[in-house]
C-alpha atoms as a PDB file:
ATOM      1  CA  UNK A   1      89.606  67.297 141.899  1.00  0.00           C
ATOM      2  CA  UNK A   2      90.314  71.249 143.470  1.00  0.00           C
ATOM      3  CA  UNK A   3      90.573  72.422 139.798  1.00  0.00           C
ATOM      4  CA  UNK A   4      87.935  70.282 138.152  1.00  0.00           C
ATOM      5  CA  UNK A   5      85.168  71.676 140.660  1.00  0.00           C
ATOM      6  CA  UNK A   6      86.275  75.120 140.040  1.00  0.00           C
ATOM      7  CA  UNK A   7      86.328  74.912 136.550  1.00  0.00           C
ATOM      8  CA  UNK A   8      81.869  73.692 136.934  1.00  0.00           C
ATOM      9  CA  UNK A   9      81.872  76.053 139.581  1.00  0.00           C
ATOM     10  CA  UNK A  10      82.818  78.927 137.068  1.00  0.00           C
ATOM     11  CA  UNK A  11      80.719  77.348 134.552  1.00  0.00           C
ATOM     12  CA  UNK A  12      78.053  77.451 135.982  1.00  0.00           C
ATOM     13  CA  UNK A  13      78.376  81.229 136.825  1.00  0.00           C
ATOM     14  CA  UNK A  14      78.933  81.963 133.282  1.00  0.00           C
ATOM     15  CA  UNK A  15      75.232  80.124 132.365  1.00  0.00           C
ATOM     16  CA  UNK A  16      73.723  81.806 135.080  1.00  0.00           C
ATOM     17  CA  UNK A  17      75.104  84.843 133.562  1.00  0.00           C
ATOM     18  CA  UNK A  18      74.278  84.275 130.325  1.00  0.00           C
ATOM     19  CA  UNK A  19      70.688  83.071 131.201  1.00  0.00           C
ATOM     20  CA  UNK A  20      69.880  85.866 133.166  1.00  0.00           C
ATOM     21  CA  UNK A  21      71.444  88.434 130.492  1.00  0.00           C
ATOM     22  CA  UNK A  22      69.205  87.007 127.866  1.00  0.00           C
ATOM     23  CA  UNK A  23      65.744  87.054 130.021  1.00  0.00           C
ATOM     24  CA  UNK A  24      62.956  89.266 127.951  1.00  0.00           C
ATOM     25  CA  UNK A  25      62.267  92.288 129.710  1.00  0.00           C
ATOM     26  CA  UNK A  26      58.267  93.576 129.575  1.00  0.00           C
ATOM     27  CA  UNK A  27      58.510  95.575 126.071  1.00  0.00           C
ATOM     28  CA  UNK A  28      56.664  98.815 126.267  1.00  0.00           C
ATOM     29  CA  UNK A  29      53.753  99.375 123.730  1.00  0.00           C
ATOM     30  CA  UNK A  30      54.762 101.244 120.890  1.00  0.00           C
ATOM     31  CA  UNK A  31      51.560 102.181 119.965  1.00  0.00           C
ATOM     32  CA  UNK A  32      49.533 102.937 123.190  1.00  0.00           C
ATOM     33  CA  UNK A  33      45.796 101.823 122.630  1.00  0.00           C
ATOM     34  CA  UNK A  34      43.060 104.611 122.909  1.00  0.00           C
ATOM     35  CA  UNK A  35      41.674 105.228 126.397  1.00  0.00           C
ATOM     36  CA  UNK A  36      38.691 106.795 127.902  1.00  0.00           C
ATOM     37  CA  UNK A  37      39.127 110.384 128.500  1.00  0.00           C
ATOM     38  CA  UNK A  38      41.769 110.376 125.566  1.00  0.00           C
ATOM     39  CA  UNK A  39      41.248 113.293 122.870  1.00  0.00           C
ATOM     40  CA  UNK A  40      41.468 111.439 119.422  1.00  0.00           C
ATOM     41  CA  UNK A  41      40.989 111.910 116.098  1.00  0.00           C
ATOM     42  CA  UNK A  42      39.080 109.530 113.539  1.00  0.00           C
ATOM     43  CA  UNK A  43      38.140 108.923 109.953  1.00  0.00           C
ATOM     44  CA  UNK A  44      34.955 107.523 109.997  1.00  0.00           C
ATOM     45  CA  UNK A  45      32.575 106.210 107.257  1.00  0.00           C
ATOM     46  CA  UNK A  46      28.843 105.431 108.680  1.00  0.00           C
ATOM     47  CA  UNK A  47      26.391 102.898 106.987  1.00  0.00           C
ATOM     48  CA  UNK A  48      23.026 102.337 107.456  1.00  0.00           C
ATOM     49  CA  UNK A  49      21.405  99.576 106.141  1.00  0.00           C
ATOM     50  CA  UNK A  50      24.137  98.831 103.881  1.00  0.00           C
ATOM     51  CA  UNK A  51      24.057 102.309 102.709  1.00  0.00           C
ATOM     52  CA  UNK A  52      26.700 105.240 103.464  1.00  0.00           C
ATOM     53  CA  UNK A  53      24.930 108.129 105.124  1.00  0.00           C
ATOM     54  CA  UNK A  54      27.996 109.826 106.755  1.00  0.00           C
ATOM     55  CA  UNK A  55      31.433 110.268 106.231  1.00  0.00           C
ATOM     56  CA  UNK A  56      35.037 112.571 106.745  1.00  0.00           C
ATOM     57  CA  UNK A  57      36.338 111.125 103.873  1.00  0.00           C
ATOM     58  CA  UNK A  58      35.736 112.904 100.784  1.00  0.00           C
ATOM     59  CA  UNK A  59      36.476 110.420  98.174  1.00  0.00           C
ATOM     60  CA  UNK A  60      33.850 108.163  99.970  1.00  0.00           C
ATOM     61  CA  UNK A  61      31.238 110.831 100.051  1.00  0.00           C
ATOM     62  CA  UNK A  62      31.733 111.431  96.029  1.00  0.00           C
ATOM     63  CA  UNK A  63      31.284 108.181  95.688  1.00  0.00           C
ATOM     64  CA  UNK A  64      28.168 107.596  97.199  1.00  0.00           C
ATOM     65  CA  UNK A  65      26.565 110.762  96.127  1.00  0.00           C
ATOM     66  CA  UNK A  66      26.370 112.508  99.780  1.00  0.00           C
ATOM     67  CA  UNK A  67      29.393 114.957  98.566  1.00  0.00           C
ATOM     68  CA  UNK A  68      28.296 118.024  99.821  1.00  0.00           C
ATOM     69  CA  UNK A  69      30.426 121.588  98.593  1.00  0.00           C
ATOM     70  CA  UNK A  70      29.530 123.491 101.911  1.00  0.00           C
ATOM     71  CA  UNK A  71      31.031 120.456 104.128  1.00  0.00           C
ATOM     72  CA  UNK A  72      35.310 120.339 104.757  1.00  0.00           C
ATOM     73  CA  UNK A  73      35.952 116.593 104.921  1.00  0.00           C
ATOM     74  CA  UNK A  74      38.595 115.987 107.648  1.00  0.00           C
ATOM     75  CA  UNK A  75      39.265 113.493 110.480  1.00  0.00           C
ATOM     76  CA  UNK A  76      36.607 114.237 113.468  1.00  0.00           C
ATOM     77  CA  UNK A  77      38.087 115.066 116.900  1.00  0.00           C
ATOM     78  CA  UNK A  78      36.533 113.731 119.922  1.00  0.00           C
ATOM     79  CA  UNK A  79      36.817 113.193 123.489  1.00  0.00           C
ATOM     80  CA  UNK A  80      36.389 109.576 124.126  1.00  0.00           C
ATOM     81  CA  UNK A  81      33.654 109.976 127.197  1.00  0.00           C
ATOM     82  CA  UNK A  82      29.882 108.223 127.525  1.00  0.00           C
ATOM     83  CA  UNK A  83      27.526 110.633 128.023  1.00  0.00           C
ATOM     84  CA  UNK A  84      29.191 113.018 126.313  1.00  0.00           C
ATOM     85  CA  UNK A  85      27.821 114.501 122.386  1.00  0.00           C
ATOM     86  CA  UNK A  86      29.095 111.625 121.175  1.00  0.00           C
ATOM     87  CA  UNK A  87      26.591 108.051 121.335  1.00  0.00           C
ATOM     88  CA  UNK A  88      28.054 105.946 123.815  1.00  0.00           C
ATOM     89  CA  UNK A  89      28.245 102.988 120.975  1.00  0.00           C
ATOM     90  CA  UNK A  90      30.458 105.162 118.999  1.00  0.00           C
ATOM     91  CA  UNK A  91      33.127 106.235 121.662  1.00  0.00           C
ATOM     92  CA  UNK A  92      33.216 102.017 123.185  1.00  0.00           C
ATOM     93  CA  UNK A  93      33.939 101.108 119.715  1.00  0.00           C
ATOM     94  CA  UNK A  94      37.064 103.128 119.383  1.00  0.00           C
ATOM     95  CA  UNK A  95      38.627 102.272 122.957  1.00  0.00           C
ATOM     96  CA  UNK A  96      41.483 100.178 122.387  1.00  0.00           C
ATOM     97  CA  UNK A  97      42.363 101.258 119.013  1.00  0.00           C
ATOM     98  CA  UNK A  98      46.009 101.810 118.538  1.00  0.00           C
ATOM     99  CA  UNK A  99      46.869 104.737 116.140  1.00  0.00           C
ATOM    100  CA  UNK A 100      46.897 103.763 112.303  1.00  0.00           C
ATOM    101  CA  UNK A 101      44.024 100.964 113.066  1.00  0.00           C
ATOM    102  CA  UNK A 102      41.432 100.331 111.040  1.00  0.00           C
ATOM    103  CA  UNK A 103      38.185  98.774 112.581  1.00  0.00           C
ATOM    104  CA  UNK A 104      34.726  97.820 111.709  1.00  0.00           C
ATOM    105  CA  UNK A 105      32.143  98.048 114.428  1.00  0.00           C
ATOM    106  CA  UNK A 106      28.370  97.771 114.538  1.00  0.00           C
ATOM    107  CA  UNK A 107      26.360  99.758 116.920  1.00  0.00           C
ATOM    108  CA  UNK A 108      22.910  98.259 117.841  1.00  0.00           C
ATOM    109  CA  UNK A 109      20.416 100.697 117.712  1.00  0.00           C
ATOM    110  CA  UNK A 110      20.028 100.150 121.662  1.00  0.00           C
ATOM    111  CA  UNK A 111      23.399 101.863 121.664  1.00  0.00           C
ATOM    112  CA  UNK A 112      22.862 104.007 119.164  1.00  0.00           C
ATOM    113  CA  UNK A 113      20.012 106.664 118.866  1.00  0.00           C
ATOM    114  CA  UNK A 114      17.709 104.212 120.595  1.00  0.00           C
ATOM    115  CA  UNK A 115      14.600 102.530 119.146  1.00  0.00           C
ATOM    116  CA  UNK A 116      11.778 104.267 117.689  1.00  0.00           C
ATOM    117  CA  UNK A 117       9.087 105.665 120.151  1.00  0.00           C
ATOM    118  CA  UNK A 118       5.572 105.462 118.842  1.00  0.00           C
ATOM    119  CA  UNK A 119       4.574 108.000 121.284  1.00  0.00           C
ATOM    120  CA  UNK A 120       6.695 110.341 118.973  1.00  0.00           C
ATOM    121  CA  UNK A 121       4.846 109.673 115.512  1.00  0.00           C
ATOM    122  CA  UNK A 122       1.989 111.818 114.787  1.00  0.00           C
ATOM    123  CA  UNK A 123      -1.103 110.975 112.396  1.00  0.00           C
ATOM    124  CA  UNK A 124      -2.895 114.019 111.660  1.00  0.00           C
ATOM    125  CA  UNK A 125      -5.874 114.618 108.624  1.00  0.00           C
ATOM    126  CA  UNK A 126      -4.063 117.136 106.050  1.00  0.00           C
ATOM    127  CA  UNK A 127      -7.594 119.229 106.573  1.00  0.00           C
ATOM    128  CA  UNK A 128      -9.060 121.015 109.734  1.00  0.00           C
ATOM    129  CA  UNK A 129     -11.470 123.778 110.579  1.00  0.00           C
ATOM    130  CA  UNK A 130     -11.517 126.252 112.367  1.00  0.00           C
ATOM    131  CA  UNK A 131     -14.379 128.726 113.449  1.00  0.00           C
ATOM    132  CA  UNK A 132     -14.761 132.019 112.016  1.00  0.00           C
ATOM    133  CA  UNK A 133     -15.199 133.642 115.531  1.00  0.00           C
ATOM    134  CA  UNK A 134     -12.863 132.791 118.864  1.00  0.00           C
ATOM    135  CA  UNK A 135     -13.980 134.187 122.211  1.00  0.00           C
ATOM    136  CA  UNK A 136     -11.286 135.399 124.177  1.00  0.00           C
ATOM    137  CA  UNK A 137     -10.846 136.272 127.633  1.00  0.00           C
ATOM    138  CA  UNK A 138     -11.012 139.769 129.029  1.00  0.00           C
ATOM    139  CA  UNK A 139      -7.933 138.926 131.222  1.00  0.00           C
ATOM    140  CA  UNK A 140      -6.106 138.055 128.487  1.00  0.00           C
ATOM    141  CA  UNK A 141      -5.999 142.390 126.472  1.00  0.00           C
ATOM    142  CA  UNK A 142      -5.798 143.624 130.121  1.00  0.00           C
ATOM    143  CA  UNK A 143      -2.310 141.630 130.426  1.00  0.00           C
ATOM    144  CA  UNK A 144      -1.025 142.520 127.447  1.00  0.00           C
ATOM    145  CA  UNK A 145      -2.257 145.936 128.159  1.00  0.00           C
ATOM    146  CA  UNK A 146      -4.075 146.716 125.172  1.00  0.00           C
ATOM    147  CA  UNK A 147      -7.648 148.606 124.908  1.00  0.00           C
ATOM    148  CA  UNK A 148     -10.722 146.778 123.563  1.00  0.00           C
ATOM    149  CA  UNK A 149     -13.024 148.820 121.264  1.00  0.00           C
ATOM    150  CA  UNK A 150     -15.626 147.081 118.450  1.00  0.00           C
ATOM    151  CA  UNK A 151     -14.321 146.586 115.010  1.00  0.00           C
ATOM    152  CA  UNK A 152     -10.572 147.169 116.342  1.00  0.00           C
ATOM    153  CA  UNK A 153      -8.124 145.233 114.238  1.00  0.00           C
ATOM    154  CA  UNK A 154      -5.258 143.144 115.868  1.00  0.00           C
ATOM    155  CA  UNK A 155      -2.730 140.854 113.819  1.00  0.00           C
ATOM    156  CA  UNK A 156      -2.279 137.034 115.032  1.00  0.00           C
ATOM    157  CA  UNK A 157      -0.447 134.100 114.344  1.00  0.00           C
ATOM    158  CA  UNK A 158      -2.829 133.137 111.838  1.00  0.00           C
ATOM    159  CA  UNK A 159      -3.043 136.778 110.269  1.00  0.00           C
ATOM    160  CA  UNK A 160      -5.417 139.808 111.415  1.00  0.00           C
ATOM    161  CA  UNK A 161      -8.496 140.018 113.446  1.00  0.00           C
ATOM    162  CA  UNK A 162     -11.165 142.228 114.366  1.00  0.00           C
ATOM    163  CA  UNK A 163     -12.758 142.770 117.669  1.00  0.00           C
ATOM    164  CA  UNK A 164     -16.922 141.584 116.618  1.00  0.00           C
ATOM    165  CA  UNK A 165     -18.175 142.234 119.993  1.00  0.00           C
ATOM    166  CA  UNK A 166     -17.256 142.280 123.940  1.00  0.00           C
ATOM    167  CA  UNK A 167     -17.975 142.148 127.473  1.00  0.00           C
ATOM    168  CA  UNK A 168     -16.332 142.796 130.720  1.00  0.00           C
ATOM    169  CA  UNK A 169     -15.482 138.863 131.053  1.00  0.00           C
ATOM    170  CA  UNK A 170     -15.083 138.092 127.165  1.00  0.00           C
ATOM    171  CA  UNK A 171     -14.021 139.338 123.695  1.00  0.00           C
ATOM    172  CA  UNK A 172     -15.067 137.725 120.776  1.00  0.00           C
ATOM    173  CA  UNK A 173     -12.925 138.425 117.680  1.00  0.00           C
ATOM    174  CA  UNK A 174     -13.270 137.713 113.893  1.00  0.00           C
ATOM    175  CA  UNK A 175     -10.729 136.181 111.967  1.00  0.00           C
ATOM    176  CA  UNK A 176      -9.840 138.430 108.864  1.00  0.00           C
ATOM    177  CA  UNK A 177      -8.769 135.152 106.329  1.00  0.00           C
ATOM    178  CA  UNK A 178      -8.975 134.949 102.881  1.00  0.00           C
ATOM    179  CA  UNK A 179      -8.870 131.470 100.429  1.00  0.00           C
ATOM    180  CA  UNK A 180      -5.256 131.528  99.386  1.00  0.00           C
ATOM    181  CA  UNK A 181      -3.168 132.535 102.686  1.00  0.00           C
ATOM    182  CA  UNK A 182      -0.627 131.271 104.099  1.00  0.00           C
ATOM    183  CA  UNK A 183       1.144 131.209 107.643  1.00  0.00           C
ATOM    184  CA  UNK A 184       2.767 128.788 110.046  1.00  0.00           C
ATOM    185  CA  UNK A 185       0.922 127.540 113.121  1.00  0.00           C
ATOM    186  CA  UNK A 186       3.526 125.975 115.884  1.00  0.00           C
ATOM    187  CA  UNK A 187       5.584 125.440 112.878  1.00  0.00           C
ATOM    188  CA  UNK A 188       4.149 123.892 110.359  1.00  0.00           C
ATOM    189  CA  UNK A 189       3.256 125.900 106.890  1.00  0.00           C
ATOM    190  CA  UNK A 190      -0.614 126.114 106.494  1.00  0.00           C
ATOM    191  CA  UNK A 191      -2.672 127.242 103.760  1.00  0.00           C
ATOM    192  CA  UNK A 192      -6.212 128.916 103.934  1.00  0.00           C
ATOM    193  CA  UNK A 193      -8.380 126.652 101.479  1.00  0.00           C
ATOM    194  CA  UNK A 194     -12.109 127.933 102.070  1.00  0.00           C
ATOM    195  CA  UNK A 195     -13.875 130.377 104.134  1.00  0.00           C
ATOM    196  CA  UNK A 196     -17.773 130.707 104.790  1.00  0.00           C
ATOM    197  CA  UNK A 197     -19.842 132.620 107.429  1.00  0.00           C
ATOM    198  CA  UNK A 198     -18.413 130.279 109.936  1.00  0.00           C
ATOM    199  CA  UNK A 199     -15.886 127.943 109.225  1.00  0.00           C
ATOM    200  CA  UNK A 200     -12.248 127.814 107.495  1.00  0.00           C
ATOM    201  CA  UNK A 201     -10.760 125.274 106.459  1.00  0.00           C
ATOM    202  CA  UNK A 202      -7.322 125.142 106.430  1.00  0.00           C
ATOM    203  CA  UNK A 203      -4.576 122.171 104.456  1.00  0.00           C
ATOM    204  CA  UNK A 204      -1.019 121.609 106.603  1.00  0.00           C
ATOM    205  CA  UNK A 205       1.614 122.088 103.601  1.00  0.00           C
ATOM    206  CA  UNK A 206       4.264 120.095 105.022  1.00  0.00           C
ATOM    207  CA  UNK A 207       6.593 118.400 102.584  1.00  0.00           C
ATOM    208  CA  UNK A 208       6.952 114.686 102.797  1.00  0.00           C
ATOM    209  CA  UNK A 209      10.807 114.344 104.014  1.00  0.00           C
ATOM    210  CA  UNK A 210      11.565 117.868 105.259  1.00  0.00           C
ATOM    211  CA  UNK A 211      11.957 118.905 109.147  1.00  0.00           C
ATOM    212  CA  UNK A 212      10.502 121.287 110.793  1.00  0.00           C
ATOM    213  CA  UNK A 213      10.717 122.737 114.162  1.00  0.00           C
ATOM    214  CA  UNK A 214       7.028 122.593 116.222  1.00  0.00           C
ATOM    215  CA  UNK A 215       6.045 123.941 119.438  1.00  0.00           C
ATOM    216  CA  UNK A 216       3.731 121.866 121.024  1.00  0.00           C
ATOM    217  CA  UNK A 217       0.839 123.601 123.639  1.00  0.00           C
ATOM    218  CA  UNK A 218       3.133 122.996 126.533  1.00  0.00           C
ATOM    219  CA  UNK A 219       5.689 125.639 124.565  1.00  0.00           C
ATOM    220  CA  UNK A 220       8.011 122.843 124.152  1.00  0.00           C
ATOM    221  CA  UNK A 221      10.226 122.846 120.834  1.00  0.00           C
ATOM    222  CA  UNK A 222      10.643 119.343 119.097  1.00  0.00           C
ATOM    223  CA  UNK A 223      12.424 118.832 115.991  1.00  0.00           C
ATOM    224  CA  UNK A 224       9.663 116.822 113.170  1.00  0.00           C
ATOM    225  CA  UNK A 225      10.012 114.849 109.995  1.00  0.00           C
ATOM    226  CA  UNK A 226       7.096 114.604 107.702  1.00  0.00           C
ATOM    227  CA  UNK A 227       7.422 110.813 107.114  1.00  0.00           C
ATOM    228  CA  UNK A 228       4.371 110.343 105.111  1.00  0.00           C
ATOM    229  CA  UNK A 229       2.181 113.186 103.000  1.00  0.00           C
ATOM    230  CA  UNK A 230      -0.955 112.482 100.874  1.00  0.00           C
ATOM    231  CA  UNK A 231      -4.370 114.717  99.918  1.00  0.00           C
ATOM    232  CA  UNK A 232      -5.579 113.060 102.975  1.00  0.00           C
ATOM    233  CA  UNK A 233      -3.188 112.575 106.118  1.00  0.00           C
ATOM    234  CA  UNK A 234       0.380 113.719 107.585  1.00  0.00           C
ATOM    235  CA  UNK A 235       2.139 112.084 109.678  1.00  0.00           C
ATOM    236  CA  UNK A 236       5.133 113.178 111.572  1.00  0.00           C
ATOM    237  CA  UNK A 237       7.772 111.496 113.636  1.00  0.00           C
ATOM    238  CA  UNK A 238       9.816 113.159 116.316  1.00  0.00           C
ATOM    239  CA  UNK A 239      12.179 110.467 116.574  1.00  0.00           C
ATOM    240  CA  UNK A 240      15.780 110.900 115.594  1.00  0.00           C
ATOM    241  CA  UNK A 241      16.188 109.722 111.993  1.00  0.00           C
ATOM    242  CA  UNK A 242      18.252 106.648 112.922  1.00  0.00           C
ATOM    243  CA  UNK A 243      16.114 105.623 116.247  1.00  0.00           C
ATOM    244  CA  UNK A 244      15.696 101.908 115.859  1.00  0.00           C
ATOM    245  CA  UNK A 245      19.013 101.444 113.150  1.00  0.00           C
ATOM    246  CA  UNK A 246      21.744  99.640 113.555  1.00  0.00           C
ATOM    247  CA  UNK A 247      25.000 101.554 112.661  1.00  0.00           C
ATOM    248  CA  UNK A 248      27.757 100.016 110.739  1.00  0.00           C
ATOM    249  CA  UNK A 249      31.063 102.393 111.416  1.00  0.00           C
ATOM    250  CA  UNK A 250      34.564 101.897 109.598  1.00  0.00           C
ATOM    251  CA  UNK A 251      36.660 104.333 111.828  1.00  0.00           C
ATOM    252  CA  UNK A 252      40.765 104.909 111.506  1.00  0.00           C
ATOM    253  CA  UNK A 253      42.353 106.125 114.083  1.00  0.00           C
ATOM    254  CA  UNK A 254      44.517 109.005 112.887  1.00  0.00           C
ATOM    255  CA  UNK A 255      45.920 110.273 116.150  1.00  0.00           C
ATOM    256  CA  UNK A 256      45.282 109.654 119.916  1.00  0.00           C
ATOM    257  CA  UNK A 257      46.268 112.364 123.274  1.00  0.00           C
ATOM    258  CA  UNK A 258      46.427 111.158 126.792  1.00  0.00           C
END
């Protein structure tokens, strides 16, 4: 009876052994997931209403006709942090990527570059006047220093003028414009169209599509497509070209560094 209980005893052991030899241990990941404050690098292909606007791939970009010869197309580096240059849509859809994935995300325009302000679009008439004459304070020659005599010539923004007459408050100048100029007021082109005795009338020569950099009175630069030209009316939108878009991104993840 001695021998036989050994004999289980030992057994028994020997399972136990065997059991605990064979547990799984907790594997480690292979291929570590991207994490926030990771330094990665991507290929990325960006759609916009089914359309490919952006890529690092070349053979995508020849394909869709946005190849451009001045442009290297390589993977993108990138810290993966909100707030950063980055949209925040963007760097949430590549956390938890492991290196070699492939993944399609769609970043609501909430996410994105935000939704369109109206506040930021602009209706303007193509044609405006402007008097002949401009009175202009005193204050404003004794600032910049400069003497005030009749039929003195200054240039402008706009082109040259000529001091018409003055007082000790007030200078009143005459614009020296002829049909056929051209200049830039706060950034837009403008073209001289007509001048009489009093009035000139001036056409905004934007082209429908471009951007151009304005100042605004406040001295504040803003960056402005013209969305819509005719004979009639301009209108320009300060909004970021993809405000109110939802983005469709196919990123790989090439290579990630805690």
């Amino acid at each position: 009876m001695k021998k036989i209980l050994l004999t289980v005893f030992f057994l028994s052991m020997a399972l136990l052994m065997a059991g605990c030899t064979g547990q799984q241990q907790p594997q480690q990941n292979a291929t570590p997931a991207a994490q926030y404050g990771d330094l990665v690098s991507v290929d990325y292909t960006l759609r916009v209403d089914g359309k490919v606007i952006d890529t690092s791939l070349p053979d995508v970009a020849s394909r869709s006709g946005i190849a451009s010869p001045s442009r290297t197309y390589q993977p993108m580096s990138l810290r993966l942090m909100l707030g950063g240059q980055k949209i925040n849509g963007f760097v949430n859809g590549i956390v938890g990527m492991e290196q070699g994935e492939t993944k399609n995300f769609t970043v609501a325009a909430v996410d994105g570059y935000g939704l369109s302000d109206p506040s930021k679009i602009m209706n303007q008439s193509r044609y405006y006047n402007m008097s002949v004459y401009e009175n202009v304070p005193m204050d404003y020659f004794v600032s910049q220093n400069v003497s005030v005599e009749k039929g003195k010539v200054f240039p402008s923004a706009v082109g040259y003028v000529a001091v018409d007459n003055f007082t000790n408050d007030t200078v009143r100048i005459r614009y020296l414009i002829s049909p056929g100029q051209q200049f830039a007021v706060g950034g837009l082109p403008q073209t001289v169209v007509n001048v009489t005795n009093d009035t000139i009338v001036i056409r905004v020569d934007v082209v429908q599509g471009h951007t151009y950099t304005v100042t605004h009175l406040s001295g504040v630069n803003a960056t402005s497509r013209a969305v819509h030209v005719d004979n009639e009316t301009v209108v320009m939108d300060e909004n970021n070209p993809l405000a109110g878009k939802d983005l469709d991104f196919e990123v790989t993840l090439r290579s990630i560094t805690h």
